[in-house]
C-alpha atoms as a PDB file:
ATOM      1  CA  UNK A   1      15.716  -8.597  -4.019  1.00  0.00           C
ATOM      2  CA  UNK A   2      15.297  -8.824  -7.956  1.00  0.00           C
ATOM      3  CA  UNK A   3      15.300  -6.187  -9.941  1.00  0.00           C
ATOM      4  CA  UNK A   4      12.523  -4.839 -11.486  1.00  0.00           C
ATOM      5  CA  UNK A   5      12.955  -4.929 -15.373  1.00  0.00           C
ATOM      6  CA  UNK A   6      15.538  -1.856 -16.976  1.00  0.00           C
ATOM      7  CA  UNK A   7      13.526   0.799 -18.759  1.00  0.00           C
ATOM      8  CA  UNK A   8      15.205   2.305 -21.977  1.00  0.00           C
ATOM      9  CA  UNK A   9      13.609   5.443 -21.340  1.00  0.00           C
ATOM     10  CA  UNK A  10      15.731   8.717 -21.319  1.00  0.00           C
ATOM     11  CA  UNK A  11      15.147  10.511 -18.307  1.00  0.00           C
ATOM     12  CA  UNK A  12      13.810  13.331 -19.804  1.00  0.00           C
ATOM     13  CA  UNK A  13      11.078  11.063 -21.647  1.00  0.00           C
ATOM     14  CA  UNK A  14      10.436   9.418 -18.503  1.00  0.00           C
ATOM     15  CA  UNK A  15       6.636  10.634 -17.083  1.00  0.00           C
ATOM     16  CA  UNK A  16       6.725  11.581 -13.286  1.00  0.00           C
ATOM     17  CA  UNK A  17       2.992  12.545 -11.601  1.00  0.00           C
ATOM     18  CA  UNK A  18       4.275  14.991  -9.710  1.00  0.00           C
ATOM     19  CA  UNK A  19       2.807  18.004  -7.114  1.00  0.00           C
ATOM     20  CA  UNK A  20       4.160  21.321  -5.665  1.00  0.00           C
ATOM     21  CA  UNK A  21       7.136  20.323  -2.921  1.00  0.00           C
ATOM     22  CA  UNK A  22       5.258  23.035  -0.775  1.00  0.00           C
ATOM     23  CA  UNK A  23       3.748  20.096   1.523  1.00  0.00           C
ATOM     24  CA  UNK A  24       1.844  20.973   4.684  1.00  0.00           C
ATOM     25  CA  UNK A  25       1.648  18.984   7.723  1.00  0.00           C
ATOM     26  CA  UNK A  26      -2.119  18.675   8.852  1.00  0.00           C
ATOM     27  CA  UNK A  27      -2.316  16.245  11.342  1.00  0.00           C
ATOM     28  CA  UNK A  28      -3.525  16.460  15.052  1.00  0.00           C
ATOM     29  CA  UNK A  29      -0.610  17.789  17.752  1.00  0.00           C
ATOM     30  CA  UNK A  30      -1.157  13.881  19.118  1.00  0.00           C
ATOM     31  CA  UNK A  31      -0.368  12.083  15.768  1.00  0.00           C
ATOM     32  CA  UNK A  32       2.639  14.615  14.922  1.00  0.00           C
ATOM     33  CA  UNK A  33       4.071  13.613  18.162  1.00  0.00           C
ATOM     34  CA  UNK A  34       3.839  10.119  17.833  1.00  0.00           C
ATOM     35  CA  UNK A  35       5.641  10.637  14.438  1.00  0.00           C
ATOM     36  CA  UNK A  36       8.184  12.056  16.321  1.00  0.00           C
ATOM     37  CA  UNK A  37       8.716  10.283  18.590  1.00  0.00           C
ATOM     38  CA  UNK A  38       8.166   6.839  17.097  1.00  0.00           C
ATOM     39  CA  UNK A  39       9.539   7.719  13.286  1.00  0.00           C
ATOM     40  CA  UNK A  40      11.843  10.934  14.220  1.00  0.00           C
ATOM     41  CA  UNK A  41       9.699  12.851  11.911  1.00  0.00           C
ATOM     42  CA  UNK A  42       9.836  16.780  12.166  1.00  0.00           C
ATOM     43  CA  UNK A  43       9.152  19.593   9.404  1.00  0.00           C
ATOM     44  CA  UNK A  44      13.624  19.590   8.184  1.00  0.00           C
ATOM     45  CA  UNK A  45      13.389  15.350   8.406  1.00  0.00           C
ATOM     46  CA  UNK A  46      10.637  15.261   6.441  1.00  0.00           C
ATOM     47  CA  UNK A  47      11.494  17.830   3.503  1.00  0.00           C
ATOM     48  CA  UNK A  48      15.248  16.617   3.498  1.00  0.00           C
ATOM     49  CA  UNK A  49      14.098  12.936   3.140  1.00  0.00           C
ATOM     50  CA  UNK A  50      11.160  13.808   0.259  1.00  0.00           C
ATOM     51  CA  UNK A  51      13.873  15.490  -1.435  1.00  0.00           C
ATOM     52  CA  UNK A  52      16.169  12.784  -1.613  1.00  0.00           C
ATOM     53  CA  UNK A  53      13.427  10.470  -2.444  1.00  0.00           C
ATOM     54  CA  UNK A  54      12.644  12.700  -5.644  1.00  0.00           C
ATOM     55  CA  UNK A  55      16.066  12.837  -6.886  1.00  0.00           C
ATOM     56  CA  UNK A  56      16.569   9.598  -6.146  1.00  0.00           C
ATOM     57  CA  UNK A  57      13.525   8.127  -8.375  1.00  0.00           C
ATOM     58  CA  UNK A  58      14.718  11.200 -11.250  1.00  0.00           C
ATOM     59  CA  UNK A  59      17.691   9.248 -11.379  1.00  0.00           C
ATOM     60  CA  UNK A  60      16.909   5.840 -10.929  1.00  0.00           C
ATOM     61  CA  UNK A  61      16.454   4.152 -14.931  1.00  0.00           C
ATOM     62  CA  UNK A  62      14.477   1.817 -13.452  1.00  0.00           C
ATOM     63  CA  UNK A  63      11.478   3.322 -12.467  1.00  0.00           C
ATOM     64  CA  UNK A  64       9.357   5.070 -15.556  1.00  0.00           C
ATOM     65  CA  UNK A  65       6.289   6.080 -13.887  1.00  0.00           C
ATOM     66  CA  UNK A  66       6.073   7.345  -9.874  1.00  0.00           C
ATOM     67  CA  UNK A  67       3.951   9.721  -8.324  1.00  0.00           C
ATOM     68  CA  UNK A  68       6.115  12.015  -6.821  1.00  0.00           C
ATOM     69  CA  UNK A  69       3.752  13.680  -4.212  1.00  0.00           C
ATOM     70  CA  UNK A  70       4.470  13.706  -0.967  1.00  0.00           C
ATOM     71  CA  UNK A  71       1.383  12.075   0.525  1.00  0.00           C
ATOM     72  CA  UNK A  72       2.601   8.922  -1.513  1.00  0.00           C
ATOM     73  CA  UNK A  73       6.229   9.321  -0.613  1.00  0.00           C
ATOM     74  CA  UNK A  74       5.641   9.554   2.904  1.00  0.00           C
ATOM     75  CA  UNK A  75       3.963   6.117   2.498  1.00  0.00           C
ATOM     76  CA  UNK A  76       7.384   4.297   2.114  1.00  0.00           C
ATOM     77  CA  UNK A  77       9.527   7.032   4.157  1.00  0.00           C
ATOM     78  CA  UNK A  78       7.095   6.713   7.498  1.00  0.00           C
ATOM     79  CA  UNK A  79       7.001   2.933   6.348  1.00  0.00           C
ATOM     80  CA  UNK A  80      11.298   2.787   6.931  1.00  0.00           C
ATOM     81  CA  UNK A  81      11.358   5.036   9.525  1.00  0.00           C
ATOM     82  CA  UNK A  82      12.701   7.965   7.713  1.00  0.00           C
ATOM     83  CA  UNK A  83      15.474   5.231   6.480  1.00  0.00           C
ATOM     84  CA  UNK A  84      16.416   6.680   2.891  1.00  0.00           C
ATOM     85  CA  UNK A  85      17.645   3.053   1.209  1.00  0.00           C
ATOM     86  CA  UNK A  86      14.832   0.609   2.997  1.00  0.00           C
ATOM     87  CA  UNK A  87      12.242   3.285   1.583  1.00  0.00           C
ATOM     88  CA  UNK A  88      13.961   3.175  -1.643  1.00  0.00           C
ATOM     89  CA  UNK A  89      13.794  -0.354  -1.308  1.00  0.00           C
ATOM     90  CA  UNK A  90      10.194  -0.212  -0.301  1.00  0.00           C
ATOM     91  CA  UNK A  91       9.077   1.997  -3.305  1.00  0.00           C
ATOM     92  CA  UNK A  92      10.781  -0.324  -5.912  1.00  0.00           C
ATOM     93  CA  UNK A  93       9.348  -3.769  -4.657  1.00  0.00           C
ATOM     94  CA  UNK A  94       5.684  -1.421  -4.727  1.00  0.00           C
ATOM     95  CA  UNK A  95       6.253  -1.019  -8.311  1.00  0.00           C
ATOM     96  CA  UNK A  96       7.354  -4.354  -9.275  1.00  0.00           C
ATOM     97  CA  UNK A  97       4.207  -5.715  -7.372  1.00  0.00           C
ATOM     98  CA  UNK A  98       1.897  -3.485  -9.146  1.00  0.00           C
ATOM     99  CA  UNK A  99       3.487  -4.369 -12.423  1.00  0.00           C
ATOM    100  CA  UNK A 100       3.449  -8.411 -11.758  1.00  0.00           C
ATOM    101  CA  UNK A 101      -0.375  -7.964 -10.204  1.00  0.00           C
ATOM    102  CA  UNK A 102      -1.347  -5.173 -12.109  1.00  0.00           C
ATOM    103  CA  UNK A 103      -4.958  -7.081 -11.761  1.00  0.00           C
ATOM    104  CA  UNK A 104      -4.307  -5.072  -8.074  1.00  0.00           C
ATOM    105  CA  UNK A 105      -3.933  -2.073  -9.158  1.00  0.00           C
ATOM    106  CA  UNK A 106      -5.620  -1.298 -12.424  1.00  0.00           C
ATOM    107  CA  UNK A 107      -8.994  -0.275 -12.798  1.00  0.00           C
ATOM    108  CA  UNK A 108      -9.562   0.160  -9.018  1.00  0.00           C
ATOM    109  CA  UNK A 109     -12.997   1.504  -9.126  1.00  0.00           C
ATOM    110  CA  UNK A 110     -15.761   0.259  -6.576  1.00  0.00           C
ATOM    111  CA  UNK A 111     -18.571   0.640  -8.806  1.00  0.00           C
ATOM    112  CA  UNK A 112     -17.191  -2.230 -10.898  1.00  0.00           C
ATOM    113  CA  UNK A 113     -20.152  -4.724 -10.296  1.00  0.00           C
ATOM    114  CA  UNK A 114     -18.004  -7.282  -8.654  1.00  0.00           C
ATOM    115  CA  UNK A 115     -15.653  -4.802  -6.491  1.00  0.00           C
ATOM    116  CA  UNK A 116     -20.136  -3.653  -5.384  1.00  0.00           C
ATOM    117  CA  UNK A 117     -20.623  -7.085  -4.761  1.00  0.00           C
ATOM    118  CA  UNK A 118     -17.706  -7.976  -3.015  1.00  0.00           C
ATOM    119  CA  UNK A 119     -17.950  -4.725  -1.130  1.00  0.00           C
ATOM    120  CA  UNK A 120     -22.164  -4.944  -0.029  1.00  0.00           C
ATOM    121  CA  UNK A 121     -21.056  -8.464   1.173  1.00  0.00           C
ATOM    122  CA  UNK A 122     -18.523  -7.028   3.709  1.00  0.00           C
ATOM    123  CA  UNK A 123     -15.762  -9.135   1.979  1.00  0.00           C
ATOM    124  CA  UNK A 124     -13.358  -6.786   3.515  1.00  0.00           C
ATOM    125  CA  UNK A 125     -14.129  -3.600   5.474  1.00  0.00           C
ATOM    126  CA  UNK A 126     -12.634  -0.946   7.614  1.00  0.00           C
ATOM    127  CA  UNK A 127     -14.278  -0.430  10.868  1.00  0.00           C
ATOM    128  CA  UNK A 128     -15.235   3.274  11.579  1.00  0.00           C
ATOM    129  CA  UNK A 129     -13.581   3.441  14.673  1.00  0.00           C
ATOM    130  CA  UNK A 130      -9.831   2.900  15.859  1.00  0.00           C
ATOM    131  CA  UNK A 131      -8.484   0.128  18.300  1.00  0.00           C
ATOM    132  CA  UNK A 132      -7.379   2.293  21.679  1.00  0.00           C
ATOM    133  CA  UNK A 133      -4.078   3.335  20.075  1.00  0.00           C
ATOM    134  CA  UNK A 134      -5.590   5.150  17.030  1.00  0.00           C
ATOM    135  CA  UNK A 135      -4.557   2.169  14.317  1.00  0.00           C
ATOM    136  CA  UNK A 136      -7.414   1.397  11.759  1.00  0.00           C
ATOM    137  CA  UNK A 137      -9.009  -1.775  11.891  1.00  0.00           C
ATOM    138  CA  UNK A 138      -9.884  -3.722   9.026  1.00  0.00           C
ATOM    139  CA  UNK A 139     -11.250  -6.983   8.847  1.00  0.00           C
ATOM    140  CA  UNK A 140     -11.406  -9.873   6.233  1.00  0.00           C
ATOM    141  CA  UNK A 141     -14.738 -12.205   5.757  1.00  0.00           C
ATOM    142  CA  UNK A 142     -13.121 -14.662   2.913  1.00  0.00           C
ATOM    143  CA  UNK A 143     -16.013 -17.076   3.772  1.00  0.00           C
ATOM    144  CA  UNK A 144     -18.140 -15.141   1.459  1.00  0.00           C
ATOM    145  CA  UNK A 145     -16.277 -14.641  -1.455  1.00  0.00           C
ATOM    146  CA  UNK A 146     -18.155 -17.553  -3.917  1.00  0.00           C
ATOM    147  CA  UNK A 147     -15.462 -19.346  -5.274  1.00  0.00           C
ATOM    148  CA  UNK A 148     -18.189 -20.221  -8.354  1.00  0.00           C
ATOM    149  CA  UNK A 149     -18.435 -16.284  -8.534  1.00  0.00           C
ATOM    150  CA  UNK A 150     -15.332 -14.668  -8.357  1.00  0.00           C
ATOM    151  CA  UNK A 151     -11.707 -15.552  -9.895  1.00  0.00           C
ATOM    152  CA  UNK A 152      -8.596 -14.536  -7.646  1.00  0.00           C
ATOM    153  CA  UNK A 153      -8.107 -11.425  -9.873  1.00  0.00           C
ATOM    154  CA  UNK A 154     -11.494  -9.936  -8.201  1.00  0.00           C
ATOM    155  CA  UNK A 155      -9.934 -10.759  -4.992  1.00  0.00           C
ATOM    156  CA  UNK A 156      -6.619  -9.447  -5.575  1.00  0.00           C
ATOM    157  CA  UNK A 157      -8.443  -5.767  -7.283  1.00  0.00           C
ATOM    158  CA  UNK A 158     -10.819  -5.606  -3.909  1.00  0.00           C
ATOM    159  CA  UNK A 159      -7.968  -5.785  -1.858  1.00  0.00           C
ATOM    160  CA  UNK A 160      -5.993  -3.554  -4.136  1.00  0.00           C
ATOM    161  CA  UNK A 161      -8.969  -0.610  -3.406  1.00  0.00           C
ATOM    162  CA  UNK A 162      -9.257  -1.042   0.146  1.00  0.00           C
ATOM    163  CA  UNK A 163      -5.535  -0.742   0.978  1.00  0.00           C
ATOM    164  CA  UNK A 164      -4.553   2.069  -1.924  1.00  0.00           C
ATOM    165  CA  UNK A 165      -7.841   4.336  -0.511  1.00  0.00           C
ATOM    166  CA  UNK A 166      -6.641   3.247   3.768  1.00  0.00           C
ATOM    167  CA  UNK A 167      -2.687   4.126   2.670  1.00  0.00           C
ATOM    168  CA  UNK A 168      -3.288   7.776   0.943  1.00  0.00           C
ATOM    169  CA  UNK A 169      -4.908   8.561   4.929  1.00  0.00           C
ATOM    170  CA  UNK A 170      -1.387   9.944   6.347  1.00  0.00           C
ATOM    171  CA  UNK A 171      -2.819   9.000  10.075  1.00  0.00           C
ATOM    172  CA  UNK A 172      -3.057   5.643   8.914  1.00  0.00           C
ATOM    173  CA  UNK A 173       0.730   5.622   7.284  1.00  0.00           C
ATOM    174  CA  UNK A 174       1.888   6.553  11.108  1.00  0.00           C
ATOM    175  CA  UNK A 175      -0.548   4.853  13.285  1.00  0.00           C
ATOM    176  CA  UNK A 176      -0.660   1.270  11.049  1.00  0.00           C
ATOM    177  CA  UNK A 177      -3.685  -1.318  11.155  1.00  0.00           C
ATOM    178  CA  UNK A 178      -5.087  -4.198  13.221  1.00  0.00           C
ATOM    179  CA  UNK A 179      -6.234  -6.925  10.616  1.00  0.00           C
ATOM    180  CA  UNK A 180      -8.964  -9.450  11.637  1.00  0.00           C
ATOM    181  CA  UNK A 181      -9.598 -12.063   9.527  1.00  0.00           C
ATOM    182  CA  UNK A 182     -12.802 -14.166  10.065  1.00  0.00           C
ATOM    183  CA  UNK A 183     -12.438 -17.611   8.743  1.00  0.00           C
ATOM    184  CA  UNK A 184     -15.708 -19.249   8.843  1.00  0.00           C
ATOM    185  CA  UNK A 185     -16.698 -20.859   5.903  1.00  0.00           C
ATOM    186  CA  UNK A 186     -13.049 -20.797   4.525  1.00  0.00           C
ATOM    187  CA  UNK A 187     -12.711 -24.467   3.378  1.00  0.00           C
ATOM    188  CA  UNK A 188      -9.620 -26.225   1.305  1.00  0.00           C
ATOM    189  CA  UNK A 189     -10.741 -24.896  -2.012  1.00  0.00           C
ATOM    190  CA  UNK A 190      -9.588 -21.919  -1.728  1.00  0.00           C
ATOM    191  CA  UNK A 191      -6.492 -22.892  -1.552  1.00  0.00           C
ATOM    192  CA  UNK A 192      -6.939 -22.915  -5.367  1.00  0.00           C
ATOM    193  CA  UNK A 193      -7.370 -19.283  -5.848  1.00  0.00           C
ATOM    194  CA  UNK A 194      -3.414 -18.982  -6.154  1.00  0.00           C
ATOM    195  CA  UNK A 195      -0.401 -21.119  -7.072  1.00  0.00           C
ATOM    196  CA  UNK A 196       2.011 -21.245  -4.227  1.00  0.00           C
ATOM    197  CA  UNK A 197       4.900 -19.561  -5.679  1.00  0.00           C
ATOM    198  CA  UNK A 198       1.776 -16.730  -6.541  1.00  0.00           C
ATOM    199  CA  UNK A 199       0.896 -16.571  -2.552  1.00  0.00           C
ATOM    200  CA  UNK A 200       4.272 -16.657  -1.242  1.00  0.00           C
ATOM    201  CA  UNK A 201       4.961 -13.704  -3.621  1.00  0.00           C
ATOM    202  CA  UNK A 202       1.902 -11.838  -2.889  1.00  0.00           C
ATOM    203  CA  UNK A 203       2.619 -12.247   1.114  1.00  0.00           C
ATOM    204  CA  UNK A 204       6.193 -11.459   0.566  1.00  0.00           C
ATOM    205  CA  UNK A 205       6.255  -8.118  -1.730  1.00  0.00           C
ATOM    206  CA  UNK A 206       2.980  -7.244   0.144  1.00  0.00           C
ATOM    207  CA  UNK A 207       4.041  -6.928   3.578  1.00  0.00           C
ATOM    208  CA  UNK A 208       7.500  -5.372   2.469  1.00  0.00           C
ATOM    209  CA  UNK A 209       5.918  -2.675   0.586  1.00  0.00           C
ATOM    210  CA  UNK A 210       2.736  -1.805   0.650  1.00  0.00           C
ATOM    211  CA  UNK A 211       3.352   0.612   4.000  1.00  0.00           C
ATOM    212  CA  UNK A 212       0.962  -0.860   6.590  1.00  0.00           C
ATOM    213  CA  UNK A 213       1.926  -2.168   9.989  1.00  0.00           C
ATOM    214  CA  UNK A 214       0.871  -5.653   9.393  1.00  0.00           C
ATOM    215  CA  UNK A 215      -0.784  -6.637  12.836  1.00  0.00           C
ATOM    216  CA  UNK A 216      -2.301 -10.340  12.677  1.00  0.00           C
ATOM    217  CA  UNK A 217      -5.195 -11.413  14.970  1.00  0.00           C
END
C-alpha cells in the first residue's frame, strides 16, 4: 500500500472532529447478536478497539483531519472484524481515496441540480426493503446517466452521497449490501468516463475501504 502524503502538522495543530467516547449501542437484540457472533463485537471489544483507534490516528503524522466518532470508526473496525491494523489500514486508504477523488467526497449535497437529476432518474437507489438476511440493497441503472450530460466527476459525487449517507446506518456497517447493477443501455462509450489506471484505482481503494460487504449480482 502507498502512503498517503506526510503532513508537517504538529499534533497539537492537527484538527480532529471529534464526539463524547460515551457511545451507546442502539441496535435491535437480532443485529447485536449477529455482531457477535459474526464480528466478536460486545460492549469491552468495542470501547477497547475505539480507543485504540483514537490514539492511534492522535499519533499517526499522517492523517490531519479524521472524524473521531464512533459511528465512523466502527465503519472500518466492523469492516476488519474488530482487527486493529486492517482497520487502520482501512481508515488510511479511506483518506487517501477521498483526497485523490475528492470530486467523491466534497460538496455531497443532493440538491446540487445534477446529484437531483441523477437521483429523480434512479441512477442509483437503495431499495426500501432488505434481501432475507437484513443486508441493504442498492442497485445501479448506468444506462441512464447521458454521457452528453454528465462528466465522470457527477458520477463519482452521486456515488460518493449514496454510500457516505448508507455507511453512517450502523445496521448497514454489520449486515453489508447486495448490489444490482442493471446494464441496459450501457454501451462502449462509457468506457471513456475513466482512464484505466483511474478505474482500477477507484475499484481497488473502493472495495478495500469504503466498509461495505461488496456482494455482486
Amino acid at each position: 500500500m502507498s502512503s498517503p502524503p506526510t503532513v508537517s502538522d504538529a499534533p497539537e495543530n492537527r484538527q480532529w472532529v471529534t464526539e463524547a467516547d460515551d457511545y451507546v449501542c442502539e441496535l435491535p437484540e437480532e443485529t447485536q447478536a449477529i455482531a457477535l457472533e459474526e464480528l466478536r463485537e460486545d460492549q469491552d471489544i468495542r470501547q477497547s478497539a475505539l480507543a485504540s483507534m483514537r490514539e492511534w490516528i492522535k499519533q499517526n503524522p499522517r492523517i490531519k483531519n479524521c472524524r473521531m466518532d464512533a459511528k465512523f470508526l466502527l465503519r472500518f473496525l466492523r469492516f476488519k472484524k474488530y482487527h486493529i491494523p486492517l482497520a487502520q489500514e482501512a481508515l488510511e486508504r479511506y483518506l487517501l481515496l477521498r483526497q485523490t477523488f475528492g470530486v467523491a467526497f466534497n460538496c455531497l449535497d443532493i440538491t446540487i441540480p445534477m446529484m437531483e437529476e441523477l437521483t429523480n432518474l434512479g441512477y442509483i437507489f437503495a431499495c426500501p426493503k432488505r434481501d432475507k438476511n437484513g443486508r441493504r440493497v442498492i442497485v445501479t441503472r448506468p444506462g441512464v446517466f447521458d454521457l452528453d450530460k454528465f462528466t465522470n466527476g457527477d458520477m463519482c459525487r452521486i456515488h460518493g452521497i449514496a454510500y457516505e449517507t448508507l455507511m453512517e446506518d450502523e445496521e448497514n456497517q454489520i449486515r453489508g449490501f447486495v448490489h444490482f447493477a442493471d446494464g441496459q443501455g450501457v454501451g462502449f462509450a462509457y468506457l471513456t468516463l475513466f482512464t484505466i489506471k483511474e478505474a482500477v484505482r477507484i475499484v481497488k481503494n473502493g472495495e478495500k475501504s469504503m466498509a461495505s460487504t461488496f456482494i455482486h449480482q
